[in-house]
Protein backbone atom coordinates (compact mmCIF):
# COMPACT_ATOMS: atom_id res chain seq x y z
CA UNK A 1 64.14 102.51 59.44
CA UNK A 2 60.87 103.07 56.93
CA UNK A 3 58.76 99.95 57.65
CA UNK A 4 58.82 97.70 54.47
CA UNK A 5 55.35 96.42 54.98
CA UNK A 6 52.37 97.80 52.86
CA UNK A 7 50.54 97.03 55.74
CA UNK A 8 50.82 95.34 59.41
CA UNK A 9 48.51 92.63 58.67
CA UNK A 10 49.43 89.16 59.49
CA UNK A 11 47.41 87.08 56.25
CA UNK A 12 49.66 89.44 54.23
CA UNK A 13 52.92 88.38 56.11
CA UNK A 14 52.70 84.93 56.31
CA UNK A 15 55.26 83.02 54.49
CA UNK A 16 55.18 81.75 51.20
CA UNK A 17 57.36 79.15 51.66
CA UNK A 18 54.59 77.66 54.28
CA UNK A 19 52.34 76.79 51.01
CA UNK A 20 54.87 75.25 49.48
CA UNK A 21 55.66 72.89 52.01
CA UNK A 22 55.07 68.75 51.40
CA UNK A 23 51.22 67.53 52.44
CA UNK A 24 53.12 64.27 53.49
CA UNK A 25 51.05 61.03 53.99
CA UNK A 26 52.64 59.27 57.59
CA UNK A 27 51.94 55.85 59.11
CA UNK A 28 49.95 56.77 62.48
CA UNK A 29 51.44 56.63 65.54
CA UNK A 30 48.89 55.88 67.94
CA UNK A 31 49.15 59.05 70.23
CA UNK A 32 46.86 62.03 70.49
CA UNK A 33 47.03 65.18 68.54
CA UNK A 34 49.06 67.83 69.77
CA UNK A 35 48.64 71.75 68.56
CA UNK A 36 50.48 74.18 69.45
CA UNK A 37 49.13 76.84 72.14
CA UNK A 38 50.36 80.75 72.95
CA UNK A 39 52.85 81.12 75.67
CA UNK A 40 51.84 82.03 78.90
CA UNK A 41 53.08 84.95 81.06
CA UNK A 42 55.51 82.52 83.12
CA UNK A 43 56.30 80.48 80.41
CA UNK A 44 57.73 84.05 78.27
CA UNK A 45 60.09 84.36 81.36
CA UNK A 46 61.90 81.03 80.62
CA UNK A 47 64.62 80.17 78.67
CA UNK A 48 63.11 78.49 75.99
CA UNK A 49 61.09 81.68 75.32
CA UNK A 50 63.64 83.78 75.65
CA UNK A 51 66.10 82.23 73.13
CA UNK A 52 63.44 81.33 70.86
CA UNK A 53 62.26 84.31 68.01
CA UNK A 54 60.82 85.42 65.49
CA UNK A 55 62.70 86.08 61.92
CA UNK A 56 61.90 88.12 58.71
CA UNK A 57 63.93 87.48 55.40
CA UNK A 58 63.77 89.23 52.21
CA UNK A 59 63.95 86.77 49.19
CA UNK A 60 63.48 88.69 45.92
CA UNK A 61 61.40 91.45 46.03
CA UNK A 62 59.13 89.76 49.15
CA UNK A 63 59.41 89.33 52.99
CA UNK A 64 58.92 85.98 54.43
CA UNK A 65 58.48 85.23 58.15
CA UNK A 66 60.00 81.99 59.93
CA UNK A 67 60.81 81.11 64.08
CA UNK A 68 64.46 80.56 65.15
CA UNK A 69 66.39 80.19 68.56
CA UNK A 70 69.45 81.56 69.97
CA UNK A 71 71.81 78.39 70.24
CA UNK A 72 75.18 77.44 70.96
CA UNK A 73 76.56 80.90 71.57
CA UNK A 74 74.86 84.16 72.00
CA UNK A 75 75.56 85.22 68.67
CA UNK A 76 74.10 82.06 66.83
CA UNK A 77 70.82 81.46 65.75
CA UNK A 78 69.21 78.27 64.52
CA UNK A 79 66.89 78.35 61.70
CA UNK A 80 65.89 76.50 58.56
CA UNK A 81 67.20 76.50 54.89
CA UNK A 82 64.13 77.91 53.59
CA UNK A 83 64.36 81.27 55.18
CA UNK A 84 67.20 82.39 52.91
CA UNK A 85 66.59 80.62 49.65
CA UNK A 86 63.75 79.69 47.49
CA UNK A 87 64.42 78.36 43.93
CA UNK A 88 67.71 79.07 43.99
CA UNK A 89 67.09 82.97 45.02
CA UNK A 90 68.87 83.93 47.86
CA UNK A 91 68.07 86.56 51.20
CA UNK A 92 69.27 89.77 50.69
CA UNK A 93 67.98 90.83 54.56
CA UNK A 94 67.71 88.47 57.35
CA UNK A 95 66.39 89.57 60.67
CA UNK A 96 65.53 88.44 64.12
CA UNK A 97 63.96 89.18 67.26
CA UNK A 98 63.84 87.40 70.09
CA UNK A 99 60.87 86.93 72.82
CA UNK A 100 58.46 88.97 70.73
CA UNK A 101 54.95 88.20 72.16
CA UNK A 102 52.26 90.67 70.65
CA UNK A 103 49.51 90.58 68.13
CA UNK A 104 50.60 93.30 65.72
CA UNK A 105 53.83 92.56 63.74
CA UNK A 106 57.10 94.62 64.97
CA UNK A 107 58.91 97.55 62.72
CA UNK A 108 62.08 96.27 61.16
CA UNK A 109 63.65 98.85 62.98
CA UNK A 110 63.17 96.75 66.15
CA UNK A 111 64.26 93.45 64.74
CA UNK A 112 68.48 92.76 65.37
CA UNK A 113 70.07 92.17 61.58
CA UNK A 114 71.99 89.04 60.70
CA UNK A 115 74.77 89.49 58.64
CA UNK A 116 75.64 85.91 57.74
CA UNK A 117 74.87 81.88 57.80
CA UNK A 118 76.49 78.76 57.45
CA UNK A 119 74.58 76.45 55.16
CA UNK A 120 74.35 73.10 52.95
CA UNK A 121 76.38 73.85 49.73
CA UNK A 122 74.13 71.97 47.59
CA UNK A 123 70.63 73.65 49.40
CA UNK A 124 69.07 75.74 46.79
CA UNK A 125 65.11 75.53 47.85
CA UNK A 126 62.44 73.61 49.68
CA UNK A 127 62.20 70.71 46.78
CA UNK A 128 61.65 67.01 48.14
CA UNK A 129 62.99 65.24 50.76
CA UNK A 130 66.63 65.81 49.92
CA UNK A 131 66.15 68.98 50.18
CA UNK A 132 64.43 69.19 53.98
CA UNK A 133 67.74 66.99 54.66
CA UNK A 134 69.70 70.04 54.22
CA UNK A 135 67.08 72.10 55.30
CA UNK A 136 69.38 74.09 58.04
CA UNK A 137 71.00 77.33 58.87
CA UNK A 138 73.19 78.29 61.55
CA UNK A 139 72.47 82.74 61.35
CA UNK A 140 75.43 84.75 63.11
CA UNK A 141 76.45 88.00 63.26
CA UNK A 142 79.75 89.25 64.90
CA UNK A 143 79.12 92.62 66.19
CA UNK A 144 75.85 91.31 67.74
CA UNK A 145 74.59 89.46 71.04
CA UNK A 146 71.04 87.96 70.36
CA UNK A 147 70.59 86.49 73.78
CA UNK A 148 71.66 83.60 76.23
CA UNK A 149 72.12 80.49 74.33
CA UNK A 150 70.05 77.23 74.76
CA UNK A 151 72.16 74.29 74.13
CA UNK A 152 72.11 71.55 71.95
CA UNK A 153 72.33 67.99 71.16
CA UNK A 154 75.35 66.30 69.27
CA UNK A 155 73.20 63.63 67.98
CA UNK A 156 69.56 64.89 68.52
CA UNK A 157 68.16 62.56 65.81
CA UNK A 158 68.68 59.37 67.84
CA UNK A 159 66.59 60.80 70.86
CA UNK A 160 63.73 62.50 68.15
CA UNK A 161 63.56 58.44 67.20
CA UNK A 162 63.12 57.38 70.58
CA UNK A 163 59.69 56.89 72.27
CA UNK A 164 60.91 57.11 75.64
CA UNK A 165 62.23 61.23 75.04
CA UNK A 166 59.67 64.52 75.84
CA UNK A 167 59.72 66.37 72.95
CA UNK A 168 58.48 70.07 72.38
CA UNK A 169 58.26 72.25 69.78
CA UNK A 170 58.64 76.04 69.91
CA UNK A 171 58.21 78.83 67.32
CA UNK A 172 55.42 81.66 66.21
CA UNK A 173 52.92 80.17 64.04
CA UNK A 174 51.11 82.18 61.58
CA UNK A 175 48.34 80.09 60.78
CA UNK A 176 47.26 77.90 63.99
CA UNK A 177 46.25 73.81 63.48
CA UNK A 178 46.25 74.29 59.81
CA UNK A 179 42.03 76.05 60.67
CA UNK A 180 42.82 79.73 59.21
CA UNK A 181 42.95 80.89 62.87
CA UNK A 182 45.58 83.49 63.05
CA UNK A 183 48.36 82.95 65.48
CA UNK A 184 49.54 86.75 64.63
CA UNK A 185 53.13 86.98 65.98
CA UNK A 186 52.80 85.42 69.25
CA UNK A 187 54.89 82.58 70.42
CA UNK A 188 53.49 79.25 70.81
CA UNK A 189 54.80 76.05 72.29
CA UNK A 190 53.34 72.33 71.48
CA UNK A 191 52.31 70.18 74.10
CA UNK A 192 55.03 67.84 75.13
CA UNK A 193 54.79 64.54 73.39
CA UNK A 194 57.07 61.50 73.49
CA UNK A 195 56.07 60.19 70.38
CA UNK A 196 58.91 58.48 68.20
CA UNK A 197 59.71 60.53 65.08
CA UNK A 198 60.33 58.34 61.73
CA UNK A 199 63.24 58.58 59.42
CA UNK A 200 63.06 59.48 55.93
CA UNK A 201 66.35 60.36 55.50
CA UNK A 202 69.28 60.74 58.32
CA UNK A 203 68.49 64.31 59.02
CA UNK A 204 64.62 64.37 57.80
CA UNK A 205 62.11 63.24 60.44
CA UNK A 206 58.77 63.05 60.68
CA UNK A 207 56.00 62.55 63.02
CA UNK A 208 52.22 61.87 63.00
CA UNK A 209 49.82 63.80 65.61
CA UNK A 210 52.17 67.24 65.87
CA UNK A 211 50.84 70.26 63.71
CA UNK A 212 52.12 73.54 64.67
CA UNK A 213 50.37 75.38 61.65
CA UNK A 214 51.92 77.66 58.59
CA UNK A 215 54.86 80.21 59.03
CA UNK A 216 56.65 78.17 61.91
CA UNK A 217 59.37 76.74 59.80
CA UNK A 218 62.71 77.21 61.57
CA UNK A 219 61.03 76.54 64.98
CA UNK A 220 63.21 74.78 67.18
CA UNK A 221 62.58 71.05 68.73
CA UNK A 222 63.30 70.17 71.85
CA UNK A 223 64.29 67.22 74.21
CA UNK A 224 63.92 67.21 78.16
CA UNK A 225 67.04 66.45 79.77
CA UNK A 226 65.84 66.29 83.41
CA UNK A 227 63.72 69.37 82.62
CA UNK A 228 66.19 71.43 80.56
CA UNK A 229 64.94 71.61 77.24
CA UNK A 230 68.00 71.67 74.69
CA UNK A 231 67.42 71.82 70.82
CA UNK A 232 67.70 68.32 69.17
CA UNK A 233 66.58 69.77 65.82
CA UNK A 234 64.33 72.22 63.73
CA UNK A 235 60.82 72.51 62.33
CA UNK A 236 61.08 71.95 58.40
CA UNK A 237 57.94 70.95 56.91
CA UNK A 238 54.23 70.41 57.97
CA UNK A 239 51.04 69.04 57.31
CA UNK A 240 47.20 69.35 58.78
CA UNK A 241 48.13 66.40 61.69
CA UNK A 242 52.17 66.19 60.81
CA UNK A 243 55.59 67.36 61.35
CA UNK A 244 58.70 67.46 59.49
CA UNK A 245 62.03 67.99 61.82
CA UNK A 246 65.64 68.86 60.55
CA UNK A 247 67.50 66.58 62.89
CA UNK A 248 70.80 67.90 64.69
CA UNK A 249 73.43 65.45 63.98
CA UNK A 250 77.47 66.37 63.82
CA UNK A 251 76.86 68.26 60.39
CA UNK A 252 75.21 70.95 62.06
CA UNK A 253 77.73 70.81 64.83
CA UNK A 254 80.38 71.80 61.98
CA UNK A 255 78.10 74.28 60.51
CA UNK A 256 78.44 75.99 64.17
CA UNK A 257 82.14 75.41 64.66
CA UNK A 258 82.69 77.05 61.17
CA UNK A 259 80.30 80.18 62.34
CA UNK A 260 82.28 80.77 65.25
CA UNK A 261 85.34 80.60 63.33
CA UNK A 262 84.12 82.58 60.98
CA UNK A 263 83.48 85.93 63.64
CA UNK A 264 86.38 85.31 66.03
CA UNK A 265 84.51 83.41 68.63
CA UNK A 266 84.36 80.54 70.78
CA UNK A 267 81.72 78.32 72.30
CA UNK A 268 81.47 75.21 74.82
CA UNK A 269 81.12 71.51 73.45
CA UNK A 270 77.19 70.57 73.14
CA UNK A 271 76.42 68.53 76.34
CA UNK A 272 75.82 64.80 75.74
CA UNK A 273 74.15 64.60 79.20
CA UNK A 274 72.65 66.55 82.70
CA UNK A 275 75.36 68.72 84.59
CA UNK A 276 76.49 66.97 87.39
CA UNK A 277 75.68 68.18 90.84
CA UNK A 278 77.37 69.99 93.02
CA UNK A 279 78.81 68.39 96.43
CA UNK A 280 78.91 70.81 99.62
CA UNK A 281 82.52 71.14 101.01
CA UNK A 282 83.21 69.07 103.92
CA UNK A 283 83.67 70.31 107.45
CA UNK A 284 87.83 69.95 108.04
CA UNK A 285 88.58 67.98 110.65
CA UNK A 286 91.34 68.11 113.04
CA UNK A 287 94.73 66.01 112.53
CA UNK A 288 94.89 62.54 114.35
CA UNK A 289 97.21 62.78 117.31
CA UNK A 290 100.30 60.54 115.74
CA UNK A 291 100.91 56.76 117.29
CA UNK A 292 103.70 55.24 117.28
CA UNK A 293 105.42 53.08 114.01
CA UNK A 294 103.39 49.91 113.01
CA UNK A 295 105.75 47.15 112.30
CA UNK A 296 107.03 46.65 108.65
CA UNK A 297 103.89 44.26 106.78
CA UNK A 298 105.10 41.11 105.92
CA UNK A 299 105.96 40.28 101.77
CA UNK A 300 102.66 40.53 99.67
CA UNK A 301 102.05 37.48 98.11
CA UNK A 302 102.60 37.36 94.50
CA UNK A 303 100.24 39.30 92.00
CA UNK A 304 97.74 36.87 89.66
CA UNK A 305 98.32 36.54 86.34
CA UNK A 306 97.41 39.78 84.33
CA UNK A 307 93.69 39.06 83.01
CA UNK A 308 93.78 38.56 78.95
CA UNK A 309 93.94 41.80 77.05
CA UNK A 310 90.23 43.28 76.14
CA UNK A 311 89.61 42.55 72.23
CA UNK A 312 90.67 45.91 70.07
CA UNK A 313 88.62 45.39 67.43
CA UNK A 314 86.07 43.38 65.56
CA UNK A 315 84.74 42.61 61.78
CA UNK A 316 81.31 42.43 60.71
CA UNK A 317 80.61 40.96 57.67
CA UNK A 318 77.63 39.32 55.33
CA UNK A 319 77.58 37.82 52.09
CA UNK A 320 73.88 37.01 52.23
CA UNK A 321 72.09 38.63 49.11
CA UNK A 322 68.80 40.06 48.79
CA UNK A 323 67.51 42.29 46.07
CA UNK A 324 65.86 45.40 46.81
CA UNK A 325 62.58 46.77 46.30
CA UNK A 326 62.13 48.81 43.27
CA UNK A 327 61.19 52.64 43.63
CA UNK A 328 60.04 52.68 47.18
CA UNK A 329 60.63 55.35 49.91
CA UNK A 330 61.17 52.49 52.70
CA UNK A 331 64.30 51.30 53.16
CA UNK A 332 65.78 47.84 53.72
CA UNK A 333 67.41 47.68 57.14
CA UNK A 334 70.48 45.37 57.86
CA UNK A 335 71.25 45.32 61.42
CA UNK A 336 75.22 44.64 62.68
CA UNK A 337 75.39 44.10 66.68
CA UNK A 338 78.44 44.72 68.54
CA UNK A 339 78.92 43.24 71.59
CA UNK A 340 81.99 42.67 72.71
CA UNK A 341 84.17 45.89 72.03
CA UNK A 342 83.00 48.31 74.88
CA UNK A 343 84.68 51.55 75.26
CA UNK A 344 84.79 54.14 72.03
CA UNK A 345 85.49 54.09 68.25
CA UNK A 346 89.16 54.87 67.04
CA UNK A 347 88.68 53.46 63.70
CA UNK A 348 85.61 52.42 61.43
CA UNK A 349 86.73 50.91 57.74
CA UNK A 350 83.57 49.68 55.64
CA UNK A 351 83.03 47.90 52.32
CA UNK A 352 79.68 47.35 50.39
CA UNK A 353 79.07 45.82 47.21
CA UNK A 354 75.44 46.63 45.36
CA UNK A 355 74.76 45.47 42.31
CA UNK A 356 72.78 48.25 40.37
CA UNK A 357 72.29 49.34 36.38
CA UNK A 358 72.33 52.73 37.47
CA UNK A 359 74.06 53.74 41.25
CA UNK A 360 72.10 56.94 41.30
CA UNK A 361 68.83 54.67 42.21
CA UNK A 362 70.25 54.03 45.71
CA UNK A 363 69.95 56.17 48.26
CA UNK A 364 72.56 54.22 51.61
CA UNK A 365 73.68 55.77 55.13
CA UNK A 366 75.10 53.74 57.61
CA UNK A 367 74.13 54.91 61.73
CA UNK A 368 75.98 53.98 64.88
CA UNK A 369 74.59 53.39 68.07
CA UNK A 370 73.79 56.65 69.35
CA UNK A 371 72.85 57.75 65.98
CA UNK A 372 75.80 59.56 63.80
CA UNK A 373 75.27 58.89 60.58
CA UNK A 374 77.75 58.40 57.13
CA UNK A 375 75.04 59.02 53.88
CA UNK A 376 77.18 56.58 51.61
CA UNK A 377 75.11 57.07 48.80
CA UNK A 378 72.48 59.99 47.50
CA UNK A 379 70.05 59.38 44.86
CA UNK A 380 71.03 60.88 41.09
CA UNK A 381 69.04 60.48 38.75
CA UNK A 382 71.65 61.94 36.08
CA UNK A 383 74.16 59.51 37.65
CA UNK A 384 74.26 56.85 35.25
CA UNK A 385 77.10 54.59 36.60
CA UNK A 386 76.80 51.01 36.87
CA UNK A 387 77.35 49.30 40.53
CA UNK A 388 77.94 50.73 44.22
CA UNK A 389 81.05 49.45 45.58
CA UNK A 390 83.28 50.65 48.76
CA UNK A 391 86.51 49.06 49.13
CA UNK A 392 87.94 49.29 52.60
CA UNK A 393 86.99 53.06 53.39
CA UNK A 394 87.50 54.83 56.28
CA UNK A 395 84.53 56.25 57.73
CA UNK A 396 86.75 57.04 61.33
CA UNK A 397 86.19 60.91 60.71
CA UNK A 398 82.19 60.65 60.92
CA UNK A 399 82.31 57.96 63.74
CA UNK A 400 85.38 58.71 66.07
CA UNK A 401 84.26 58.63 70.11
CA UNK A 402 81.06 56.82 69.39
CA UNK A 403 80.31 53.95 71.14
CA UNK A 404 81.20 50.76 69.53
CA UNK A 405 78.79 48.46 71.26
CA UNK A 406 75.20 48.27 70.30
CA UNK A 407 73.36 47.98 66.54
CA UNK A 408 74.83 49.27 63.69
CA UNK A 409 72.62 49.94 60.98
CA UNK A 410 72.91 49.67 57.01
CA UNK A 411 69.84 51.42 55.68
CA UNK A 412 69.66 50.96 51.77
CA UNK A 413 66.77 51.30 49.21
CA UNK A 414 66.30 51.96 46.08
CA UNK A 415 64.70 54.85 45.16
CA UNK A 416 63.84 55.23 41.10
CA UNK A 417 61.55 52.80 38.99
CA UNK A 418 62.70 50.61 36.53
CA UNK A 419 66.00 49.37 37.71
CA UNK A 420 66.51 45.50 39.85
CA UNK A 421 68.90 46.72 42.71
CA UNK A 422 71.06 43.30 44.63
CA UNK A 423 72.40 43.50 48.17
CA UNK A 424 75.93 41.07 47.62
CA UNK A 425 78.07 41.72 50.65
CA UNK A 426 79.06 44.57 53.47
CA UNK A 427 81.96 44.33 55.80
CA UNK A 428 82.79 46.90 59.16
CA UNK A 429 85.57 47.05 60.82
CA UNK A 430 85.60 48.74 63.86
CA UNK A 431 88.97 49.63 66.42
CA UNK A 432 88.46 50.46 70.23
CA UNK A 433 90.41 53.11 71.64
């Protein structure tokens, strides 16, 4: 294959879409700065580096370049939105390579092709932080292996919001720490860093102190699970001292289901938790020589009284009204503890009532304990509609096999100037299996 390039050079090949990403202002974290530095010779050997590449796409007439990883199944790649679309313009050529580690960009004829992605439906272009919430591809292609798969979290936003998880983040930088420094097309990891990430929407994190520089976008982001990294999300947007994440939550596990499907293949569940180990077999040991008949016992006594049957299910509900702050980008917060259900969802039925002069000011999502998340309302600003109000809906599809105890949380705000939003009432009902 002719090389599409006019020439190899690396300021000419950076992405585009890498400008165009948000200069976001954060609220500091407290921990140290963390850039990204190149691999070393023993850390290319490792999984991570091995699953994780680098990707060219052709949007329009130009060639962007982005990171991605092998994940799931070998024939899956993760990546971000942006690398096929840009104002509504879509990839005509996607490529990837994994494990590349050199200074001089590779021939096309060395990168594998993709031939297809799952995506948002409504994703059209990096364009404000709805957009980086669907900022998310999952790449296949059917007649091609990429590599050994790294796995993945179900719910990797709730443990990129914890302060307790080592995080990493992966990828080949054009531009390194935001200086001009060229990172060429080496790969680069971050130092690890347990800082907690902030929500700005369910799947749109961020985090103060991380830069990984221009043209990473579609990195991946990892968690330590005892010392296996798996992908909890991907690298979406940057600043000088900042980080944008694409959080994995169980849309992106569909988005992989419906890949699979889509080229005849099959893949494990993502693991919620550390294989277990292994126990040695034990050394057989010879039969007891037999003794003779015990006599019969005498009656057993009679059994207690069966302990009371655990409580099924439970209601949360307030009618405690509050009005909302006008145009803001933080949201209110109403916390609803369960305590006394144990075991896992089999039904979740919710009601809200918000007054509003126009709905499509409010932007609402309600997350479970270990962080699955129902968006139950998306700012509009063409939606005109008085009110927000959920009668008895089932949310059971999004929330089926979570846990039921711990803090539920109603996160509302309202998002567009000039319109008094009021918090009347919610109500959750939640069934145990």
């Amino acid at each position: 294959m002719t090389n599409p390039y006019p020439t190899p050079s690396v300021s000419r090949l950076t992405s585009s879409f890498a400008a165009a990403l948000l200069a976001l202002a954060f609220t500091a974290t407290g921990h140290a700065q963390i850039f990204p530095k190149p691999v070393t010779s023993a850390q290319l050997a490792t999984p991570v580096s091995q699953a994780t590449g680098l990707m060219v796409s052709k949007v329009g007439t130009g060639y962007s370049r982005g990171s991605g990883a092998i994940a799931r199944n070998g024939k899956l790649i993760y990546s971000c939105g942006h690398m096929i679309a840009a104002n509504g313009v879509w990839s005509s050529e996607l490529y990837f390579l994994p494990a590349y580690n050199a200074s001089a960009f590779p021939d096309l004829s060395l990168m594998k092709p993709v031939r297809g992605y799952k995506s948002y439906s409504e994703y059209r272009g990096p364009g404000g932080n709805l957009e980086f919430s669907r900022d998310f591809i999952v790449a296949y292609d059917a007649n091609t292996t990429f590599g050994t798969p790294l796995q993945t979290y179900a719910d990797g936003a709730s443990l990129l919001l914890s302060s307790t998880t080592s995080k990493l983040i992966a990828g080949y930088p054009a531009k390194i720490d935001y200086t001009g420094a060229s990172g060429a097309t080496f790969q680069y990891y971050t130092g690890s860093f347990t800082g907690a990430m902030s929500t700005v929407l369910p799947t749109y994190l961020t985090i103060v102190g991380v830069s990984t520089g221009g043209g990473n976008s579609g990195g991946p982001v990892f968690v330590s699970d005892n010392g296996t990294q798996k992908i909890a999300g991907v690298l979406i947007s940057g600043a000088t001292n900042a980080a944008g994440v694409y959080a994995l939550t169980s849309v992106a596990e569909t988005m992989a289901q419906s890949a699979m499907a889509a080229i005849g293949v099959t893949g494990a569940p993502a693991p919620s938790g550390p294989p277990s180990s292994s126990t040695p077999p034990s050394t057989p040991t010879p039969p007891a020589p037999s003794t003779p008949s015990a006599p019969p016992a005498p009656p057993a006594p009679p059994a207690p009284p069966a302990p009371p049957a655990p409580v099924q299910s439970v209601t949360l509900s307030t009618n405690s009204s509050f009005t909302l702050r006008d145009n803001t980008t933080a949201y209110s917060l109403l916390n609803l503890p369960v305590t006394t259900l144990g075991g896992t969802v089999k039904t979740v039925t919710f009601s809200l009532n918000i007054t509003a002069k126009a709905a499509g000011d409010l932007d609402v999502f309600l997350r479970s304990p270990n962080g699955r998340v129902s968006v139950l309302s998306t700012k509009n600003s063409k939606l005109k509609k008085s009110n927000l109000v959920i009668t008895n809906t089932s949310l059971t599809s999004t929330f089926a096999g979570s846990e039921c105890n711990g803090v539920w949380g109603l996160f509302m705000r309202d998002a567009i100037k000039g319109n008094a939003c009021k918090f009347n009432s919610t109500s959750l009902t939640i069934t145990r299996l």
